[in-house]
PDB file of N, CA and C in Angstrom:
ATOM      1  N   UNK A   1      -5.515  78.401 -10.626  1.00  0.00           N
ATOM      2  CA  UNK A   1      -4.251  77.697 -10.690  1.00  0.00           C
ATOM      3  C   UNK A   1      -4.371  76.560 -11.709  1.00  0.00           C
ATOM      4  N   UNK A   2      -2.882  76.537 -12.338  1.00  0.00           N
ATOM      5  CA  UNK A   2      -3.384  75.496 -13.565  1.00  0.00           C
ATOM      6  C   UNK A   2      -2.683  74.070 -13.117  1.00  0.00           C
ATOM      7  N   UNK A   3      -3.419  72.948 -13.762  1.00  0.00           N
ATOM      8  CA  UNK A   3      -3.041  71.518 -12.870  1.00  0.00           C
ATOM      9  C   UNK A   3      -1.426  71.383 -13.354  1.00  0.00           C
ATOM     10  N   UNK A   4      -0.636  70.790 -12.026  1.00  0.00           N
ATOM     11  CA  UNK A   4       1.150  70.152 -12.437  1.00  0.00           C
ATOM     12  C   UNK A   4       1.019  68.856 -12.964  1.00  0.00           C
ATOM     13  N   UNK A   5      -0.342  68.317 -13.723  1.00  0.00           N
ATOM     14  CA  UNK A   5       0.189  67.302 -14.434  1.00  0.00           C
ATOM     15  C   UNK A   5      -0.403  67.147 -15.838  1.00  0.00           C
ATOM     16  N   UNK A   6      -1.519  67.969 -15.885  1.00  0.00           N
ATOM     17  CA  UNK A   6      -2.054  68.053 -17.472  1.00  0.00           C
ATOM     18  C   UNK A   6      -1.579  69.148 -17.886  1.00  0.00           C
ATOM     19  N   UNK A   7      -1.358  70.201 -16.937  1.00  0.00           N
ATOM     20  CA  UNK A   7      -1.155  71.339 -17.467  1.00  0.00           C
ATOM     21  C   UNK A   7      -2.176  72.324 -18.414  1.00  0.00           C
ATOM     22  N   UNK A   8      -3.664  71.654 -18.132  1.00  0.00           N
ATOM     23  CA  UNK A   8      -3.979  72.467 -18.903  1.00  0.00           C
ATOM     24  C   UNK A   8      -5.495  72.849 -17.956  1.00  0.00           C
ATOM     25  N   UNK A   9      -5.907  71.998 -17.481  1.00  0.00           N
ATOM     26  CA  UNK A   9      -7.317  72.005 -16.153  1.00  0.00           C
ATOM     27  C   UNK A   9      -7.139  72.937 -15.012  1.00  0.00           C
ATOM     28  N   UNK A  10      -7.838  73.446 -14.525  1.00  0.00           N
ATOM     29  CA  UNK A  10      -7.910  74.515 -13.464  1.00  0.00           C
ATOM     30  C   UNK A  10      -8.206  73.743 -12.412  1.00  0.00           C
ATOM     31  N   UNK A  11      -7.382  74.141 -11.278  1.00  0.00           N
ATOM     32  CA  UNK A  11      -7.196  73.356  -9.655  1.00  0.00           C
ATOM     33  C   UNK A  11      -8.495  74.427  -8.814  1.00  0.00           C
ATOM     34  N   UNK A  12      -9.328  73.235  -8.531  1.00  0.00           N
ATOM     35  CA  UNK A  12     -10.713  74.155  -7.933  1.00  0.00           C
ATOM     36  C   UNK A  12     -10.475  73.036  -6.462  1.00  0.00           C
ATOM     37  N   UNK A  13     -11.393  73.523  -5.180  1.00  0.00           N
ATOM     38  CA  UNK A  13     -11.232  73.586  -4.452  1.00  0.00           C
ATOM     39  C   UNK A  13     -11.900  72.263  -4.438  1.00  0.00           C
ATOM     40  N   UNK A  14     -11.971  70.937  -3.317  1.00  0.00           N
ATOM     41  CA  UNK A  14     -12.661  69.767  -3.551  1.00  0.00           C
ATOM     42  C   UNK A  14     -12.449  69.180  -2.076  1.00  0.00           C
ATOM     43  N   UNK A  15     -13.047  68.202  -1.753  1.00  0.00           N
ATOM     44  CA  UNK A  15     -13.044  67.402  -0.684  1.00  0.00           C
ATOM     45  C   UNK A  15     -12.918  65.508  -1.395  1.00  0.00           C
ATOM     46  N   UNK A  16     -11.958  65.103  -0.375  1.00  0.00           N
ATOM     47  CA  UNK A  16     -11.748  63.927  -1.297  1.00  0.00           C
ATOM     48  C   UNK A  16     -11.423  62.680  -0.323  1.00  0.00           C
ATOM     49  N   UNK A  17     -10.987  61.300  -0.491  1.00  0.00           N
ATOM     50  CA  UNK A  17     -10.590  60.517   0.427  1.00  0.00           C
ATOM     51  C   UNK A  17      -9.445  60.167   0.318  1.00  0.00           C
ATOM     52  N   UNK A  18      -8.994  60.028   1.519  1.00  0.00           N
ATOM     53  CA  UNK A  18      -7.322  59.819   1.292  1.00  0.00           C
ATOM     54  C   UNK A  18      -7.339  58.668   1.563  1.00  0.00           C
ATOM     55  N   UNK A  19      -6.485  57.317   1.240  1.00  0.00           N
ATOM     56  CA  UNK A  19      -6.144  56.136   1.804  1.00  0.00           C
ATOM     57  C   UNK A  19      -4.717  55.562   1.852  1.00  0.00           C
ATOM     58  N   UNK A  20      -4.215  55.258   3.178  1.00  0.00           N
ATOM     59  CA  UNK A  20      -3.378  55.202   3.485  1.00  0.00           C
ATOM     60  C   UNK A  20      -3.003  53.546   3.934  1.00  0.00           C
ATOM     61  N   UNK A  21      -2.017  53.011   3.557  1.00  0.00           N
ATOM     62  CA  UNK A  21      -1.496  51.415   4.188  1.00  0.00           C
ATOM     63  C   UNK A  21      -0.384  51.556   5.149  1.00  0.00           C
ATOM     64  N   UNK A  22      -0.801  51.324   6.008  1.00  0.00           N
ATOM     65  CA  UNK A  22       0.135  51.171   7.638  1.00  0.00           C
ATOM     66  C   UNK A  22       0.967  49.712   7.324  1.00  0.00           C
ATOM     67  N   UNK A  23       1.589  49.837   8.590  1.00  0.00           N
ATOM     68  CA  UNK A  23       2.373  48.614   8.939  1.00  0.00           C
ATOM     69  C   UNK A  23       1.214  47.233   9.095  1.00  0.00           C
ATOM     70  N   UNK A  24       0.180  48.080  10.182  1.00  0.00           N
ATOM     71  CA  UNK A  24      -0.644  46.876  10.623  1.00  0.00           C
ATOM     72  C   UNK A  24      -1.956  47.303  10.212  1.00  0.00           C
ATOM     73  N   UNK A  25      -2.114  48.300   9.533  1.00  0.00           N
ATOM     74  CA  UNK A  25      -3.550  48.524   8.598  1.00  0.00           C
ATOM     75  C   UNK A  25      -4.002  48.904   7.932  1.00  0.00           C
ATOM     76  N   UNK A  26      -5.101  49.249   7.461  1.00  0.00           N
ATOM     77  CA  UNK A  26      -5.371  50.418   6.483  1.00  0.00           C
ATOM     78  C   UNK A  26      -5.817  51.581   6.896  1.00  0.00           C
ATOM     79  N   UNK A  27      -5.994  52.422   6.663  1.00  0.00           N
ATOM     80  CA  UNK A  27      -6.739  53.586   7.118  1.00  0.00           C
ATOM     81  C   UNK A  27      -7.442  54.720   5.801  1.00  0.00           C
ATOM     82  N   UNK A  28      -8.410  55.089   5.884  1.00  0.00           N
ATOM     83  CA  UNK A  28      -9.498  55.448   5.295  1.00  0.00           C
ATOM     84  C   UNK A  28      -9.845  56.893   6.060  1.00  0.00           C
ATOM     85  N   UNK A  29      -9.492  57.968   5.603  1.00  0.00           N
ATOM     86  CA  UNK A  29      -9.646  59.581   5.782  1.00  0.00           C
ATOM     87  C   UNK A  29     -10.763  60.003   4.862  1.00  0.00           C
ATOM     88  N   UNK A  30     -11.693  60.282   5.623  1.00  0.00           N
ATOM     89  CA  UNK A  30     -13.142  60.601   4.378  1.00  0.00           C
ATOM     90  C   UNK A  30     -12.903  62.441   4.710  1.00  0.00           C
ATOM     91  N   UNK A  31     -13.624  62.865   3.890  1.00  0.00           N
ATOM     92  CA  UNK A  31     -14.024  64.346   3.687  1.00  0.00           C
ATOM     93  C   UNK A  31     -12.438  65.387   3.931  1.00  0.00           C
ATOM     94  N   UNK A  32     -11.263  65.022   3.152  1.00  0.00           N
ATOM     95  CA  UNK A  32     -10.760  65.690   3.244  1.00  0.00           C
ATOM     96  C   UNK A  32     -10.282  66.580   2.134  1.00  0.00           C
ATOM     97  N   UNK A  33      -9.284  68.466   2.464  1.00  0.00           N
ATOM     98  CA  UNK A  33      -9.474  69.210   1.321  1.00  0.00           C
ATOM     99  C   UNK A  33      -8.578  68.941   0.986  1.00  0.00           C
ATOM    100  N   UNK A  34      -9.014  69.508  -0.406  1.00  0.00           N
ATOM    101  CA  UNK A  34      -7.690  69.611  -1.512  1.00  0.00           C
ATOM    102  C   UNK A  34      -8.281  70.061  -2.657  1.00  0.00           C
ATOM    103  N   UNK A  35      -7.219  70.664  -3.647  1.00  0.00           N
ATOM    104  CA  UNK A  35      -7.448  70.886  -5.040  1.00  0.00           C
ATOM    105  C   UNK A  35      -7.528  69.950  -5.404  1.00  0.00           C
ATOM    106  N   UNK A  36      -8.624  69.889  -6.470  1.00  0.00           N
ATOM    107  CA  UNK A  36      -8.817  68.711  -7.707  1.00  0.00           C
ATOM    108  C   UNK A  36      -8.738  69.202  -9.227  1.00  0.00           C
ATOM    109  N   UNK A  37      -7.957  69.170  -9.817  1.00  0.00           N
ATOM    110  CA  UNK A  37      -7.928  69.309 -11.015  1.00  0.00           C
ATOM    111  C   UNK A  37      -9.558  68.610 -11.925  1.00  0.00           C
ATOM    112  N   UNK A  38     -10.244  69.832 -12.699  1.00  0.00           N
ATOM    113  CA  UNK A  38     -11.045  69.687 -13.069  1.00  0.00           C
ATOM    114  C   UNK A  38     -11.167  68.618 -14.710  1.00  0.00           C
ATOM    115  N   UNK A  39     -10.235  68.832 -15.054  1.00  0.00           N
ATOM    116  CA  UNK A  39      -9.961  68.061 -16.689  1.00  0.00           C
ATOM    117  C   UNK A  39      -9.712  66.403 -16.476  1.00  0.00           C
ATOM    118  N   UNK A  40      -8.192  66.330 -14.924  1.00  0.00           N
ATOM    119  CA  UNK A  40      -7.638  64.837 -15.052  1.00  0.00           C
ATOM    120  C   UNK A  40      -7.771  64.394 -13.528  1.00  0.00           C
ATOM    121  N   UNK A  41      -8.321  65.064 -12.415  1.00  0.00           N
ATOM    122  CA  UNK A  41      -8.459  64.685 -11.461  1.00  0.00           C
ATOM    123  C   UNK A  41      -7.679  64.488 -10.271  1.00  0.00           C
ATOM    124  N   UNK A  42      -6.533  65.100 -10.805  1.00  0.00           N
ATOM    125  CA  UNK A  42      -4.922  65.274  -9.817  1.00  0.00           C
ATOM    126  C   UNK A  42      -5.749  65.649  -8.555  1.00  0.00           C
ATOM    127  N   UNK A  43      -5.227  65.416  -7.628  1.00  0.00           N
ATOM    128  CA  UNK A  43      -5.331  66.329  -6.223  1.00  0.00           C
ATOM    129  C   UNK A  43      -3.875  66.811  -5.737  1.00  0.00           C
ATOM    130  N   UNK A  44      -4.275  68.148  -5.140  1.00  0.00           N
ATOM    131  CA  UNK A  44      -3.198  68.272  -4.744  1.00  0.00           C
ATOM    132  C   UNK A  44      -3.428  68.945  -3.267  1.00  0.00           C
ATOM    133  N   UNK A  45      -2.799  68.669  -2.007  1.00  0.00           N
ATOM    134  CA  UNK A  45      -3.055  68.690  -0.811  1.00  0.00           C
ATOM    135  C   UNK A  45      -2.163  70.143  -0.168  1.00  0.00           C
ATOM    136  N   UNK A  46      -2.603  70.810   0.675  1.00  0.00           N
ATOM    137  CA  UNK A  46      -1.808  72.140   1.137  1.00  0.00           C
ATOM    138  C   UNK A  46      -1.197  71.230   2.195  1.00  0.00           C
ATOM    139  N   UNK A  47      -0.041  72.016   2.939  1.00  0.00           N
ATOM    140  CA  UNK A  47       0.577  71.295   3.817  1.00  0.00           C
ATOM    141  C   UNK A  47       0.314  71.569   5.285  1.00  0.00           C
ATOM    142  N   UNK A  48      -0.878  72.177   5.327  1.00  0.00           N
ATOM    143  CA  UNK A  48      -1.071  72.129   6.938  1.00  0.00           C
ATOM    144  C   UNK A  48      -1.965  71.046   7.118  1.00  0.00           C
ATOM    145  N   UNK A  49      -2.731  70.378   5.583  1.00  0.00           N
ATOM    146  CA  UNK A  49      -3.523  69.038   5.368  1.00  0.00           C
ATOM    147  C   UNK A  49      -2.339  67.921   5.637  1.00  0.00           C
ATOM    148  N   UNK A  50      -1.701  68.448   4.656  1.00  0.00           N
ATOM    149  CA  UNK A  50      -0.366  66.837   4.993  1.00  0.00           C
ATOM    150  C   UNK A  50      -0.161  66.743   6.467  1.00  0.00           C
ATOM    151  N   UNK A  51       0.115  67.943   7.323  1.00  0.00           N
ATOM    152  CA  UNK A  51       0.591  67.883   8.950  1.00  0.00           C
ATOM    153  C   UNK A  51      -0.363  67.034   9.843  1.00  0.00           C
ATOM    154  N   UNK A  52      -1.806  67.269   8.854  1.00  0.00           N
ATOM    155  CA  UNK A  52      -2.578  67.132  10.422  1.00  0.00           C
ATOM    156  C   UNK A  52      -3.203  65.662   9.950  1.00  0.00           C
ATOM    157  N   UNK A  53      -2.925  65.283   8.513  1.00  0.00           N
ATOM    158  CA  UNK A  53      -2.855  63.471   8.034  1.00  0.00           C
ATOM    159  C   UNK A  53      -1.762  62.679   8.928  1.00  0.00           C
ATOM    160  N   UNK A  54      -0.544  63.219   8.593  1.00  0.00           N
ATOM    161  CA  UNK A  54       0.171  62.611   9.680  1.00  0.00           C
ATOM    162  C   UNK A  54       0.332  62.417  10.665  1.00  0.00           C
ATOM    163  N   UNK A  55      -0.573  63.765  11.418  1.00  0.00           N
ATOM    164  CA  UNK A  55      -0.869  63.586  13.314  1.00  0.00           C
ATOM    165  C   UNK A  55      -1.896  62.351  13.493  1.00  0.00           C
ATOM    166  N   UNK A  56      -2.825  62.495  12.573  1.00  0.00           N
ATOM    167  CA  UNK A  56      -3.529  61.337  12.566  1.00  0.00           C
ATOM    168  C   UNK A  56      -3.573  59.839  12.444  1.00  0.00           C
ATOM    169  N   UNK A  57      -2.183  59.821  11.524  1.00  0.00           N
ATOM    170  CA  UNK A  57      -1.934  58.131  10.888  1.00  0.00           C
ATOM    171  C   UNK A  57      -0.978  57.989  12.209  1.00  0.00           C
ATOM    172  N   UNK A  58      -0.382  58.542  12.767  1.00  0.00           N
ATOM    173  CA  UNK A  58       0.939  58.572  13.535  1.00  0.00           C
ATOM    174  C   UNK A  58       0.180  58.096  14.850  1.00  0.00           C
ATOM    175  N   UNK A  59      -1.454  58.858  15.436  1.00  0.00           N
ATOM    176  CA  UNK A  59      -2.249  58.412  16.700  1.00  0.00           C
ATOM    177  C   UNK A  59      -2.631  57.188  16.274  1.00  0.00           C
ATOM    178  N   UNK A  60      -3.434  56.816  15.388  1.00  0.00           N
ATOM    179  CA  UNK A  60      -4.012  55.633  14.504  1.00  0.00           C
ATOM    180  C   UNK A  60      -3.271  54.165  15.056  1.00  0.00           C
ATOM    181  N   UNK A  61      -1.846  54.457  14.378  1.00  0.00           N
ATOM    182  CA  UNK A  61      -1.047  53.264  14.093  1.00  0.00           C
ATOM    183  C   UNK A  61      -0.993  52.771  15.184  1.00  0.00           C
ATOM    184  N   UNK A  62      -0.646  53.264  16.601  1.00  0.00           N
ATOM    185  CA  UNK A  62      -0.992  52.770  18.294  1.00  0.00           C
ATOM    186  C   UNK A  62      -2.167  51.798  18.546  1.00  0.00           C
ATOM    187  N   UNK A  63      -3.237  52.565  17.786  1.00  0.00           N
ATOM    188  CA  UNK A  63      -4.826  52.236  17.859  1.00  0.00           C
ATOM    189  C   UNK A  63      -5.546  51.048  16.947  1.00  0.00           C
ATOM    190  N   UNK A  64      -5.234  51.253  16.135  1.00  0.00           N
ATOM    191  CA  UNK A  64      -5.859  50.546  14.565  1.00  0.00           C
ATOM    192  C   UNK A  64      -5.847  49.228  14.309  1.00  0.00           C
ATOM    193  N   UNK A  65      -6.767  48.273  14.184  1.00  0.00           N
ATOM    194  CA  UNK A  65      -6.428  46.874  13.881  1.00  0.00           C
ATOM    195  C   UNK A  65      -6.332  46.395  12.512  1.00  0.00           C
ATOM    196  N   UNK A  66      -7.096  46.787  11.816  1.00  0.00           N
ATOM    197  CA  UNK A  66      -6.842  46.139  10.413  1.00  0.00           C
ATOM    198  C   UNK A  66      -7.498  47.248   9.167  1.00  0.00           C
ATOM    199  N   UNK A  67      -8.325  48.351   9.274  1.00  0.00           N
ATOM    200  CA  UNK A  67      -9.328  48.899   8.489  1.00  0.00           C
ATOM    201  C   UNK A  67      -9.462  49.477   9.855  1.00  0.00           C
ATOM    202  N   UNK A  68      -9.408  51.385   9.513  1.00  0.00           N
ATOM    203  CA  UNK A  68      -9.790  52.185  10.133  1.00  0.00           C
ATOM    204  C   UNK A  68     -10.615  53.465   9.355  1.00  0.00           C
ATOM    205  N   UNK A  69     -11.682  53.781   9.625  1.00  0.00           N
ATOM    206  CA  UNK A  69     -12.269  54.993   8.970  1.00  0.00           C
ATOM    207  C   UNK A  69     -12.719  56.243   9.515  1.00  0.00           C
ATOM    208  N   UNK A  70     -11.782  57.206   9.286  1.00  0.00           N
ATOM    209  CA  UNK A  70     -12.306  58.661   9.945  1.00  0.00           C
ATOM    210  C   UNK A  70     -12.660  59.454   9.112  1.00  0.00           C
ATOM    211  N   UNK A  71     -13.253  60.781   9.957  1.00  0.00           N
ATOM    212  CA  UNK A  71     -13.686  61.798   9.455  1.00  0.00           C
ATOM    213  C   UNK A  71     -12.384  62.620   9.387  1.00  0.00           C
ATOM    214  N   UNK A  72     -12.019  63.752   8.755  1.00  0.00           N
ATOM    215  CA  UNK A  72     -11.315  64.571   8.554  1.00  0.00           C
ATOM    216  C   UNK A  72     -11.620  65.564   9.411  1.00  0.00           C
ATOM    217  N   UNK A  73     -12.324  66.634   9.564  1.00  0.00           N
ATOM    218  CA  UNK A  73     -12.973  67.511   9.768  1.00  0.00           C
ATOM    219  C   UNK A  73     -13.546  66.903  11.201  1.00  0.00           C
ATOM    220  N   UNK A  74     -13.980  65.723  11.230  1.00  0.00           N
ATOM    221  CA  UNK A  74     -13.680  65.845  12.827  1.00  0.00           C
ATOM    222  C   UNK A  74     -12.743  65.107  13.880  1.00  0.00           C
ATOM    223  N   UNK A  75     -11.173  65.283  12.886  1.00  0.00           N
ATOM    224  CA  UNK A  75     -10.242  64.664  13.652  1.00  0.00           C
ATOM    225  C   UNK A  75      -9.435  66.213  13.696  1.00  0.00           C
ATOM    226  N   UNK A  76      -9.651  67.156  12.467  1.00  0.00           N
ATOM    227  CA  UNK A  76      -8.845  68.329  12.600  1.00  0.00           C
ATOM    228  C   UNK A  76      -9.349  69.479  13.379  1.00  0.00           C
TER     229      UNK A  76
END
């Protein structure tokens, strides 16, 4: 697959960190997948990844005080 923003790099398979700013924190998602564009570094996320980020930030935000850091893989 070719990257949607250089248009010219091939989307290979990658593990990456997501970081997210809450109302009341931060949150820090280590080891999660996605395509990475090999040339400019785009990621791009499938959407059963987006579903299960949001099950997560959505439990979190209840929980979380200021800086939170999970695993991916063992929240999914």
């Amino acid at each position: 697959m070719k990257c949607l923003i250089c248009k010219d790099g091939e989307m290979e398979s990658a593990i990456t960190t997501y970081f997210a700013q809450m109302s009341s924190c931060y949150v820090i998602i280590e080891n999660v997948p996605c395509l990475k564009c090999k040339q400019c570094g785009e990621e791009l996320f499938s959407a059963s990844v987006l579903e299960k980020i949001d099950d997560i930030l959505e439990s979190l935000e209840k929980i979380a005080s200021k800086i939170f850091i999970m695993d991916y893989a063992k929240a999914a």
